[in-house]
Protein backbone atom coordinates (compact mmCIF):
# COMPACT_ATOMS: atom_id res chain seq x y z
CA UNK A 1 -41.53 135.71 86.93
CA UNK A 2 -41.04 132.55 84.95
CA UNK A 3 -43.40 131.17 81.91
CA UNK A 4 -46.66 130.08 82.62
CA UNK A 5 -46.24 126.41 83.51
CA UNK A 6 -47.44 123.87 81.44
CA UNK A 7 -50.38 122.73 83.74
CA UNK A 8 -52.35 124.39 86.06
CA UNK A 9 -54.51 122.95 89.19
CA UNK A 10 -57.20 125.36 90.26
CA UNK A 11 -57.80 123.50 94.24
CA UNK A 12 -61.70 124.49 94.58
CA UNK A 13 -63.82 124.07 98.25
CA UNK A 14 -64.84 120.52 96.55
CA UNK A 15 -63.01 119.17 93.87
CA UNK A 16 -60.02 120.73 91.53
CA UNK A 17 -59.70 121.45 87.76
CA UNK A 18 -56.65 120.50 86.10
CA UNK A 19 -55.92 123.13 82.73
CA UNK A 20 -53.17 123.02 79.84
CA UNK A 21 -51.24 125.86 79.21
CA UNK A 22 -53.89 126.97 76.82
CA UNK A 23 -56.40 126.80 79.42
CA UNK A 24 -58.47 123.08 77.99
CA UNK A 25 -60.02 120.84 80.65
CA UNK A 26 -57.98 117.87 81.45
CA UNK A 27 -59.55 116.23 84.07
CA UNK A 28 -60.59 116.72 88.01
CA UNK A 29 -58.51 114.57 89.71
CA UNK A 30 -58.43 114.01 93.59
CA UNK A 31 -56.02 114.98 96.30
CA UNK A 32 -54.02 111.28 95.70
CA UNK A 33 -51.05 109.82 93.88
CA UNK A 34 -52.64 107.81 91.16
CA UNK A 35 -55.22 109.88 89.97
CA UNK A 36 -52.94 112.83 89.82
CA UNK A 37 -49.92 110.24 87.96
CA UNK A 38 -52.93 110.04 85.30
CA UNK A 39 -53.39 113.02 84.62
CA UNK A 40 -50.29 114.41 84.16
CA UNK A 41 -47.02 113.74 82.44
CA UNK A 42 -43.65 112.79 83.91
CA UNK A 43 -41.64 115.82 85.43
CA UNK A 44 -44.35 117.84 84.60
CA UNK A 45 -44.42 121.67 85.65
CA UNK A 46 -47.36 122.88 87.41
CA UNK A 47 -48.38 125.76 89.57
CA UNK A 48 -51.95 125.39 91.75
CA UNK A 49 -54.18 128.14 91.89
CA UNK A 50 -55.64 128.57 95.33
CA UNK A 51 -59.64 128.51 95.82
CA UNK A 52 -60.54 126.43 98.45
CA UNK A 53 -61.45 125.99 102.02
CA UNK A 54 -59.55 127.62 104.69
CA UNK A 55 -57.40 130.37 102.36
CA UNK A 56 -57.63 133.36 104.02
CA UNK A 57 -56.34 136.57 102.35
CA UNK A 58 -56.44 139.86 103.67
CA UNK A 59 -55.23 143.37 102.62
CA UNK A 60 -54.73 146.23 104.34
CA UNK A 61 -53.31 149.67 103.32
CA UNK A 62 -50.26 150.90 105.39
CA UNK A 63 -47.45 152.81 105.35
CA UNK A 64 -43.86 151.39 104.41
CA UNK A 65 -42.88 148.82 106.71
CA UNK A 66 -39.90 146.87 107.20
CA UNK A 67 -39.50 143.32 106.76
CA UNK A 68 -39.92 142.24 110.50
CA UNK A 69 -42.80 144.18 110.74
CA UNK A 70 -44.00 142.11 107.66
CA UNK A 71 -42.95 139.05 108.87
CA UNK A 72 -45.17 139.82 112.54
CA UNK A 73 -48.72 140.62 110.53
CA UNK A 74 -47.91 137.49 109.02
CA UNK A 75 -47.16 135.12 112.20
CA UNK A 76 -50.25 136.77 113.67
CA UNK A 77 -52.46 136.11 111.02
CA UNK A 78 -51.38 132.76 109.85
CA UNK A 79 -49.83 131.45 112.82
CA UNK A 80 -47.75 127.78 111.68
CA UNK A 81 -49.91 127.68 108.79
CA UNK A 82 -48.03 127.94 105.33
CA UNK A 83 -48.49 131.91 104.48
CA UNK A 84 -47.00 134.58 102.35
CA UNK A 85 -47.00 138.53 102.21
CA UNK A 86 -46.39 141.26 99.73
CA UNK A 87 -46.03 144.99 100.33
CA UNK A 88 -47.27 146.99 97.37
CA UNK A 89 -46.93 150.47 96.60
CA UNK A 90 -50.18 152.38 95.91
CA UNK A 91 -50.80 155.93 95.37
CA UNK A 92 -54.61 155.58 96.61
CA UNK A 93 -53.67 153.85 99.72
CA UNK A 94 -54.32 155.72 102.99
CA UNK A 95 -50.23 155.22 103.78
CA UNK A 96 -48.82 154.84 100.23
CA UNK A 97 -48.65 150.76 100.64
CA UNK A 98 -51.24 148.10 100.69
CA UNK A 99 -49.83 145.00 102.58
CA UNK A 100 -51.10 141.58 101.41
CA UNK A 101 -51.19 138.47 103.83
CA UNK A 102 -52.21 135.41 102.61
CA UNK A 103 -52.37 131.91 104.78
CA UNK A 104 -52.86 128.59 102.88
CA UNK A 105 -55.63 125.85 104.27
CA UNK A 106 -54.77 122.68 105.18
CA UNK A 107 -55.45 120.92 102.18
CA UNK A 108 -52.58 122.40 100.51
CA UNK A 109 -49.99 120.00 102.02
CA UNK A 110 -51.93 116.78 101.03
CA UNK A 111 -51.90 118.08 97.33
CA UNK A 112 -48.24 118.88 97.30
CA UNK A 113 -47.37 115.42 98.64
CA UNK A 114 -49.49 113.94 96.03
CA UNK A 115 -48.24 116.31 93.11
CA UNK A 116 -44.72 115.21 94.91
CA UNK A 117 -45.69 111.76 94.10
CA UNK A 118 -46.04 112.11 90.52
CA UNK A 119 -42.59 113.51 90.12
CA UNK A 120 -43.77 117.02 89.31
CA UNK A 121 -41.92 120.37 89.78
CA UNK A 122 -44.12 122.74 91.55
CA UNK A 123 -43.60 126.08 90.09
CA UNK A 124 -45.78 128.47 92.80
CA UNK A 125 -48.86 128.41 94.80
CA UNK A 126 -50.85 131.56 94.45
CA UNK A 127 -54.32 132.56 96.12
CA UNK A 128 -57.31 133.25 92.75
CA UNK A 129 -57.67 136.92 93.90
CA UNK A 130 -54.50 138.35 92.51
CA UNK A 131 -55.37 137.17 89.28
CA UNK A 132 -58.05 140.29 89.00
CA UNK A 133 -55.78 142.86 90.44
CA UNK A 134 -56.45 145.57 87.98
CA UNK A 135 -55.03 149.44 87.74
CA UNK A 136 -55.43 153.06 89.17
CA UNK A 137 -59.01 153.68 89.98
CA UNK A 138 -61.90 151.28 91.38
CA UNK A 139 -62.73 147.46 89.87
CA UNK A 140 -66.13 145.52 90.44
CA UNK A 141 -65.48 141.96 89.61
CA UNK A 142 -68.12 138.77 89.85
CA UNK A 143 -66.38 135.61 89.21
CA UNK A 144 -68.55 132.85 88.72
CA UNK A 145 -66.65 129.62 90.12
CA UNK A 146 -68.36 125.89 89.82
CA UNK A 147 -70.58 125.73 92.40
CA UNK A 148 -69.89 129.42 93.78
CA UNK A 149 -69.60 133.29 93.27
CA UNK A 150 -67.09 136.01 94.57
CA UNK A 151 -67.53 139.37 94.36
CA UNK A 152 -64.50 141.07 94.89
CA UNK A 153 -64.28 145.35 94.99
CA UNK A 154 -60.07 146.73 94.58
CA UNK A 155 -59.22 150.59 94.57
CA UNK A 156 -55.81 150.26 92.74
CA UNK A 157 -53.89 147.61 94.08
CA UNK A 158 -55.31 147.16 97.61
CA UNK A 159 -58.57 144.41 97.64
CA UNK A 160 -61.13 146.42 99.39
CA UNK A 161 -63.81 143.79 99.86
CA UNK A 162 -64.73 140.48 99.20
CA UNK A 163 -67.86 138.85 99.25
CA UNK A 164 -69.28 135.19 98.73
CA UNK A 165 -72.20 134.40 97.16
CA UNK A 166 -74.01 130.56 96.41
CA UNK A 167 -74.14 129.85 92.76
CA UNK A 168 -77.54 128.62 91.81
CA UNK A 169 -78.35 126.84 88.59
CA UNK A 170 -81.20 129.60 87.21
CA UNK A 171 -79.53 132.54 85.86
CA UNK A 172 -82.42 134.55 87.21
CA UNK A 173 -81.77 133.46 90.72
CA UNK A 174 -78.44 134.52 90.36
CA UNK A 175 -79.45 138.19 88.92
CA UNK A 176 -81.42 137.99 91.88
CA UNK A 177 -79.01 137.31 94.67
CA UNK A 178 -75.88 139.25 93.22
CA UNK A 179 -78.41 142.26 93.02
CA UNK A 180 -79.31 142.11 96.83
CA UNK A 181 -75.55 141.62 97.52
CA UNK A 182 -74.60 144.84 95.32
CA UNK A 183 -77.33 147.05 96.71
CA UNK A 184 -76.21 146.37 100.33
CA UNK A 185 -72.21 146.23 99.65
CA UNK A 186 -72.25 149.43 97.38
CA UNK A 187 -73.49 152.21 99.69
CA UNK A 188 -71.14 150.48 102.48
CA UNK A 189 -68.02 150.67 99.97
CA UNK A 190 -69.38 154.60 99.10
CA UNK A 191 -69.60 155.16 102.08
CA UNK A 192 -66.52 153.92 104.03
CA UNK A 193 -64.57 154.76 101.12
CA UNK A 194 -65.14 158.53 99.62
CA UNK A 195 -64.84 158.79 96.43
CA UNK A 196 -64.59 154.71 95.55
CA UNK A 197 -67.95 154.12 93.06
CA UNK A 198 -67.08 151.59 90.68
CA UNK A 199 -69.11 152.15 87.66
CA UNK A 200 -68.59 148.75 85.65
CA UNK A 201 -69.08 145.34 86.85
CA UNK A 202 -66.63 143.02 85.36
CA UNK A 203 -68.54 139.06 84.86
CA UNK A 204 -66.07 136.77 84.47
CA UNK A 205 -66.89 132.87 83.87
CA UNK A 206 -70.88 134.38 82.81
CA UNK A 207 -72.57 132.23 80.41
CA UNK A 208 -75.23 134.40 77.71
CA UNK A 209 -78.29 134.19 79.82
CA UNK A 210 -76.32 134.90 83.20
CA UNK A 211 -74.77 137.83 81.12
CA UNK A 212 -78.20 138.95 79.99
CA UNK A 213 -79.97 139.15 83.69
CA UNK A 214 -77.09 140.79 85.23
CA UNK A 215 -76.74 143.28 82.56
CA UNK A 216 -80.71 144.08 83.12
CA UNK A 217 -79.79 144.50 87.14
CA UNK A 218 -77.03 146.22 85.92
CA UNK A 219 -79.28 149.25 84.49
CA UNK A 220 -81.44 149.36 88.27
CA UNK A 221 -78.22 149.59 90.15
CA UNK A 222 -76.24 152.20 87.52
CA UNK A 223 -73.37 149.88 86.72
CA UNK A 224 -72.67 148.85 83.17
CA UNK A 225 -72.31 145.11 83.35
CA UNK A 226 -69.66 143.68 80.92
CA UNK A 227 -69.12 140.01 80.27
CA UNK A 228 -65.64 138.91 81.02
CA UNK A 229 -63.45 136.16 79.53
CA UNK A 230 -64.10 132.81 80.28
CA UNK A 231 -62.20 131.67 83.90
CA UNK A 232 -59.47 129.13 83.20
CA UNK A 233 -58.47 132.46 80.59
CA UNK A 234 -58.80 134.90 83.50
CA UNK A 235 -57.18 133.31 85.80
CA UNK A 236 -53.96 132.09 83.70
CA UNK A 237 -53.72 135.41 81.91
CA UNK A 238 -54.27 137.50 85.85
CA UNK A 239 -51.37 135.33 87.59
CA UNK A 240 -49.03 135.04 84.94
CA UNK A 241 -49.27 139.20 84.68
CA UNK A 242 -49.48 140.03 88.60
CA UNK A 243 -47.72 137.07 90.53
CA UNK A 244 -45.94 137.99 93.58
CA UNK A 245 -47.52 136.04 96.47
CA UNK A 246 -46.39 132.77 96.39
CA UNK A 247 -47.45 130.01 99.19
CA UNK A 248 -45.42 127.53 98.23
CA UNK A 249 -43.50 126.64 101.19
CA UNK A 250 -39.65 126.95 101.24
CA UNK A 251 -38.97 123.36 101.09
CA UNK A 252 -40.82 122.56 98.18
CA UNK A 253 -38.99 125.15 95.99
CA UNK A 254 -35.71 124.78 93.26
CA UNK A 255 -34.64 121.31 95.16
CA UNK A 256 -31.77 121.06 92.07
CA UNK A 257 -30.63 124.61 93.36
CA UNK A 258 -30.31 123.62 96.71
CA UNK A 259 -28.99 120.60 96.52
CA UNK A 260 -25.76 122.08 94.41
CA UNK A 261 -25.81 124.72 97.36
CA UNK A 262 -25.30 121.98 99.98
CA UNK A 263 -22.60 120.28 97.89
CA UNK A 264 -20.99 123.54 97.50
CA UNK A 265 -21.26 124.31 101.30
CA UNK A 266 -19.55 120.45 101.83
CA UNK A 267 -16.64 121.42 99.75
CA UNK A 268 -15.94 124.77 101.50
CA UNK A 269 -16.37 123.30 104.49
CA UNK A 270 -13.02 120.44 103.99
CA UNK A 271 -11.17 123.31 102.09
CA UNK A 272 -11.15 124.76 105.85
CA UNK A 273 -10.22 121.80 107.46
CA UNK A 274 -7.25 121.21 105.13
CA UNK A 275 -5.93 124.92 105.84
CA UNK A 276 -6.61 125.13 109.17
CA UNK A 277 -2.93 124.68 110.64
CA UNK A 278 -1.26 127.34 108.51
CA UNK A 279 -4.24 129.91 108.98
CA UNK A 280 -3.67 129.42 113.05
CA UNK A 281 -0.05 130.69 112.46
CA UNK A 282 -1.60 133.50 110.72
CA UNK A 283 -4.35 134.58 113.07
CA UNK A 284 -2.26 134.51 116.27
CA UNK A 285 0.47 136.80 114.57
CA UNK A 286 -2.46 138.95 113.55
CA UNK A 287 -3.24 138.64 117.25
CA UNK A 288 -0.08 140.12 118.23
CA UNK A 289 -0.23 142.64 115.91
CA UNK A 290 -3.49 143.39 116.82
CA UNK A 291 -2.86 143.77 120.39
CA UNK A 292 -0.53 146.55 120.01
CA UNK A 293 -2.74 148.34 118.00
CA UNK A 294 -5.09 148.00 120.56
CA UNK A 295 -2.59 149.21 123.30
CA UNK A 296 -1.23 152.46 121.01
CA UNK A 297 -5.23 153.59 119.97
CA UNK A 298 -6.03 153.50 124.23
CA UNK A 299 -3.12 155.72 124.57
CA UNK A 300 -4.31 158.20 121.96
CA UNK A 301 -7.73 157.94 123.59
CA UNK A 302 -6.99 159.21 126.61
CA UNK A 303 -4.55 161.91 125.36
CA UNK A 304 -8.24 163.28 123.12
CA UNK A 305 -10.03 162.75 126.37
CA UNK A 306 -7.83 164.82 128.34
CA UNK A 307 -8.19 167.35 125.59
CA UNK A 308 -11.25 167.30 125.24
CA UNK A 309 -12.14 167.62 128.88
CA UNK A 310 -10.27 170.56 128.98
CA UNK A 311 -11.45 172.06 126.21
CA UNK A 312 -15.06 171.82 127.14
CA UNK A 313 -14.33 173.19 130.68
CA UNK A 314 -13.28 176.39 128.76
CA UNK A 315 -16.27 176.77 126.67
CA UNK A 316 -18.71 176.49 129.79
CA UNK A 317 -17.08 179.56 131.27
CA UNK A 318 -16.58 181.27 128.01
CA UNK A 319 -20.07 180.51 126.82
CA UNK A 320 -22.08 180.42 129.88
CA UNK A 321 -22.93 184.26 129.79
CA UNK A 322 -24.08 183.92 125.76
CA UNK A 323 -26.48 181.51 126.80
CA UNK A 324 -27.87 183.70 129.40
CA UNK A 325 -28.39 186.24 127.14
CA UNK A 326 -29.85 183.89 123.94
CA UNK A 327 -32.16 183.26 126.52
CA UNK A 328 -33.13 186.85 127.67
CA UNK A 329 -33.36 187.68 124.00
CA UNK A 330 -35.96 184.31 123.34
CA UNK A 331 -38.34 185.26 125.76
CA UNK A 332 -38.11 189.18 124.81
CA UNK A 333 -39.42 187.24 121.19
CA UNK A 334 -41.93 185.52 123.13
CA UNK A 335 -43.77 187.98 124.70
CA UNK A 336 -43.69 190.21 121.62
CA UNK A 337 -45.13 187.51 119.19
CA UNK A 338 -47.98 187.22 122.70
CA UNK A 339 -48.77 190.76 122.42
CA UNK A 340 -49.42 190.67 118.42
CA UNK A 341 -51.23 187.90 118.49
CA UNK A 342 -53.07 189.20 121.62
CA UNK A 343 -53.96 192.72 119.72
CA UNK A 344 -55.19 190.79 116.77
CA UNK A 345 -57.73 188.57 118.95
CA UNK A 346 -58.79 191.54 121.45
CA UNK A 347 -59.02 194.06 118.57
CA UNK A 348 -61.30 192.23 116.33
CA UNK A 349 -64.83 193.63 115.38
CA UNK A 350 -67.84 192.42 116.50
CA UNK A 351 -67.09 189.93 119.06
CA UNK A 352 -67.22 189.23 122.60
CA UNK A 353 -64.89 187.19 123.61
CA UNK A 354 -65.83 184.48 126.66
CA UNK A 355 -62.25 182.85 127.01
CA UNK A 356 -58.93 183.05 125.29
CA UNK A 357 -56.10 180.70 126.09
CA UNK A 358 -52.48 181.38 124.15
CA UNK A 359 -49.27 178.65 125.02
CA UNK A 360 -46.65 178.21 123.99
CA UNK A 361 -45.83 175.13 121.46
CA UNK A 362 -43.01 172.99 122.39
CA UNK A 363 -40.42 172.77 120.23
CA UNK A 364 -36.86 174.83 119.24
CA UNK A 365 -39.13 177.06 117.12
CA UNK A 366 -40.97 180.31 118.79
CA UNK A 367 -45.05 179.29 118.06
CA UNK A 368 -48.32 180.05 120.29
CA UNK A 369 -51.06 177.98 120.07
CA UNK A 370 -54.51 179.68 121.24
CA UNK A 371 -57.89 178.60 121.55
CA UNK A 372 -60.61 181.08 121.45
CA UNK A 373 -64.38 181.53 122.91
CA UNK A 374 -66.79 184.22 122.23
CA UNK A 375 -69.85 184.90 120.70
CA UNK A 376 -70.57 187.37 118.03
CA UNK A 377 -73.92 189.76 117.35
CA UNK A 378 -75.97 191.65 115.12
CA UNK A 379 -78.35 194.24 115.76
CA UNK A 380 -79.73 193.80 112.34
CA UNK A 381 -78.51 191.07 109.36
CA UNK A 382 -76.76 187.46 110.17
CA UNK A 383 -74.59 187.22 113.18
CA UNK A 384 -72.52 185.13 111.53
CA UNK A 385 -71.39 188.23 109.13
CA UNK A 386 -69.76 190.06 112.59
CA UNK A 387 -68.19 185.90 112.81
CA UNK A 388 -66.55 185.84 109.32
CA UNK A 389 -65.52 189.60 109.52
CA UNK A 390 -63.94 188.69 113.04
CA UNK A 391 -62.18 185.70 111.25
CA UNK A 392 -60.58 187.19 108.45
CA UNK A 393 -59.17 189.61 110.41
CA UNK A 394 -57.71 186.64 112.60
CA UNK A 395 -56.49 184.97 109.86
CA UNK A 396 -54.49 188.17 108.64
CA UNK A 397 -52.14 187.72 111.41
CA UNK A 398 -48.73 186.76 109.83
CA UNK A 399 -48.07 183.50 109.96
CA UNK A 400 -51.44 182.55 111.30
CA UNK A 401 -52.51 178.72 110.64
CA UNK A 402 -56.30 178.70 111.36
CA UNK A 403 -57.87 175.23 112.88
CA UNK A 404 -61.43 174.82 111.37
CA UNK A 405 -64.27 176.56 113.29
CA UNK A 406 -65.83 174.41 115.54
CA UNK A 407 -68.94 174.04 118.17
CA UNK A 408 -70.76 177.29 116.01
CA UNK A 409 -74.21 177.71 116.87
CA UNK A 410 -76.59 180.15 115.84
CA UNK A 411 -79.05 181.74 118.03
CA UNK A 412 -81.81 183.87 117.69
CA UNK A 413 -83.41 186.07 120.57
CA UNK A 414 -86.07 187.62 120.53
CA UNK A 415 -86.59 189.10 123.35
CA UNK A 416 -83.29 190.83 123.25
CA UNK A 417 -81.77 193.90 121.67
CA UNK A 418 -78.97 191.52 120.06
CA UNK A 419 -81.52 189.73 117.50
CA UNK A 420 -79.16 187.03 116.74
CA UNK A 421 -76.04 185.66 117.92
CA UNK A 422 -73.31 183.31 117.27
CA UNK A 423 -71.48 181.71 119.53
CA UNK A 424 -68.41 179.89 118.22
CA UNK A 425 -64.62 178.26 119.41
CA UNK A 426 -62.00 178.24 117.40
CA UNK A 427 -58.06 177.76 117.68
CA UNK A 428 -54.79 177.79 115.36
CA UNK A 429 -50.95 177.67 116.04
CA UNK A 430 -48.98 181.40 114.54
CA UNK A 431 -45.22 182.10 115.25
């Protein structure tokens, strides 16, 4: 990743914020040639920061995927609209990855002709989110744009939600509608996600008074509400350190570099020319040669083939018998491995078994997968004490890989010897 560039354009839903290096205001100039040419510098460098209508960015956690399966999520998200994507490793992803897709708006092509105008080098195009990407654990962020709010939830790497908000001009209103927002998105994210429960909500761009009211909204939701940096700071600082997913299209990119690229292509290309006579000499002698290489290695091949038809006529007569008899000996296994497992189901105490079902897994490997129905009783105490006693002798079988118990229900009758019963299905794969 290169320097920060000297100026920044932050492209907004309705206007755009042009920053030094250092972050100062320089102006908001329009999507045009001349007000751009007077705001900034010949050959200046600048890289736009991506707010505005129609940027669409999604993550999603996945497993590793190769680069034409991240090139499809991208066509079918972005279609011919510029886009960009960026597979991530993160431990506290689902599949070890989180893939990021990001497709660029329309407007992004009028300000790159008009920054194109001005003679300036574009350095990268980058959607506002991965500015905030934090590290291991879960991130609340509220960042307060001009004229909007986003509040954006990441576990790790991976953006988990995202949520708009308007902006109004009271700071109480806006205590107001970010704690509506939170106390409907935080169960959700709890809730969807076990174990996610952000604990600090990050303000970033909050003036004092907004920073007051959401710290008191703060204490009613349980979330200790810090005031961030101010946003041109965040947002240089965030992109500069996490990068990565670039929109700029192709074309637009190190135009020295590949201009010296088609020069050098040129030259290689009349170096051929001039040599071509002598290397045809060359290749149709290699030809030749070639040829009887060609004719020697068939020769050989058929010689092996012979061989090796021969050879494997012998081994089906010579090993037809041992398989015979590896098979003999496999199902002898089999129905020994049946009859243990069948003793240790039958032989259990306290159970009456409704329906028992043992096959045999596929696979080179000798396992039995069973499923078991029954019901188990108790004169006197809990039923479910003849169940557990009845399990943990199951589960004593060598080998034995339990599924979790499932359907148990617990029934008492009264008008029965059996005072209670339990009646219960369970299953589990043992070699």
């Amino acid at each position: 990743m290169s320097a920060v560039p000297g100026f920044t354009l932050l492209v907004l839903e309705r206007e755009a914020l042009l920053w030094d290096e250092a972050g100062a205001l320089l102006g908001r100039p329009g999507p045009d040639g001349p007000s751009l040419r007077a705001a900034l510098p010949p050959r200046a460098r600048v890289q736009l920061i991506l707010a505005g209508p129609g940027l669409e960015v999604r993550c999603q956690e996945t497993p590793a995927l190769g680069r034409r399966e991240q090139l499809e999520a991208r066509r079918l998200m972005a279609g011919t609209a510029p886009a960009a994507h960026l597979l991530e490793p993160e431990p506290q992803a689902g599949g070890g990855h989180v893939l990021w897709l990001a497709a660029a708006g329309p407007d992004l092509a009028g300000w790159l002709c008009a920054l194109r105008q001005t003679g300036a080098r574009l350095a990268r195009a980058v959607p506002w989110q991965r500015a905030f990407l934090g590290g291991p654990g879960c991130a609340l962020h509220l960042v307060l744009f001009p004229g909007s709010a986003q509040l954006l939830v990441f576990r790790g790497r991976g953006l988990v939600c995202q949520r708009p908000l308007p902006l109004p001009g009271d700071a109480r209103e806006l205590g107001r509608l970010v704690a509506e927002e939170l106390a409907r998105l935080l169960p959700f994210i709890r809730h969807r996600h076990r174990g996610l429960a952000p604990g600090t909500l990050l303000a970033t761009g909050a003036s004092e008074p907004q920073a007051r009211e959401l710290a008191c909204l703060g204490r009613d939701l349980g979330l200790e509400v810090v005031r961030g940096p101010e946003l041109p700071a965040a947002l240089l600082a965030g992109i500069e350190r996490q990068g990565g997913l670039d929109l700029l299209p192709e074309a637009w990119r190190c135009t020295p570099l590949r201009r010296a690229c088609r020069t050098a292509v040129r030259a290689a290309a009349l170096a051929l020319a001039l040599a071509l006579p002598g290397t045809q000499i060359l290749l149709r002698r290699q030809e030749a040669a070639l040829e009887r290489e060609v004719r020697r290695a068939e020769a050989a091949r058929e010689t092996r083939e012979a061989l090796a038809r021969e050879a494997d006529a012998a081994a089906r007569q010579r090993f037809g018998l041992l398989r015979v008899r590896r098979a003999e000996a496999r199902q002898l296994r089999a129905a020994g491995q049946i009859e243990r497992l069948g003793r240790r189901i039958f032989l259990g105490p306290g159970v009456e078994l409704k329906r028992v079902e043992i096959l045999q897994a596929p696979g080179e490997d000798l396992r039995h997968r069973f499923t078991v129905e029954g019901e188990a009783s108790a004169r006197q105490g809990l039923s479910t004490g003849a169940l557990a006693a009845w399990y943990e002798h199951l589960a004593g079988h060598p080998g034995m890989a339990l599924d979790p118990l499932g359907e148990v229900r617990v029934v008492d009758r009264e008008q029965e010897p059996r005072q209670a019963v339990t009646r219960f299905k369970c299953g589990g794969l043992t070699p």
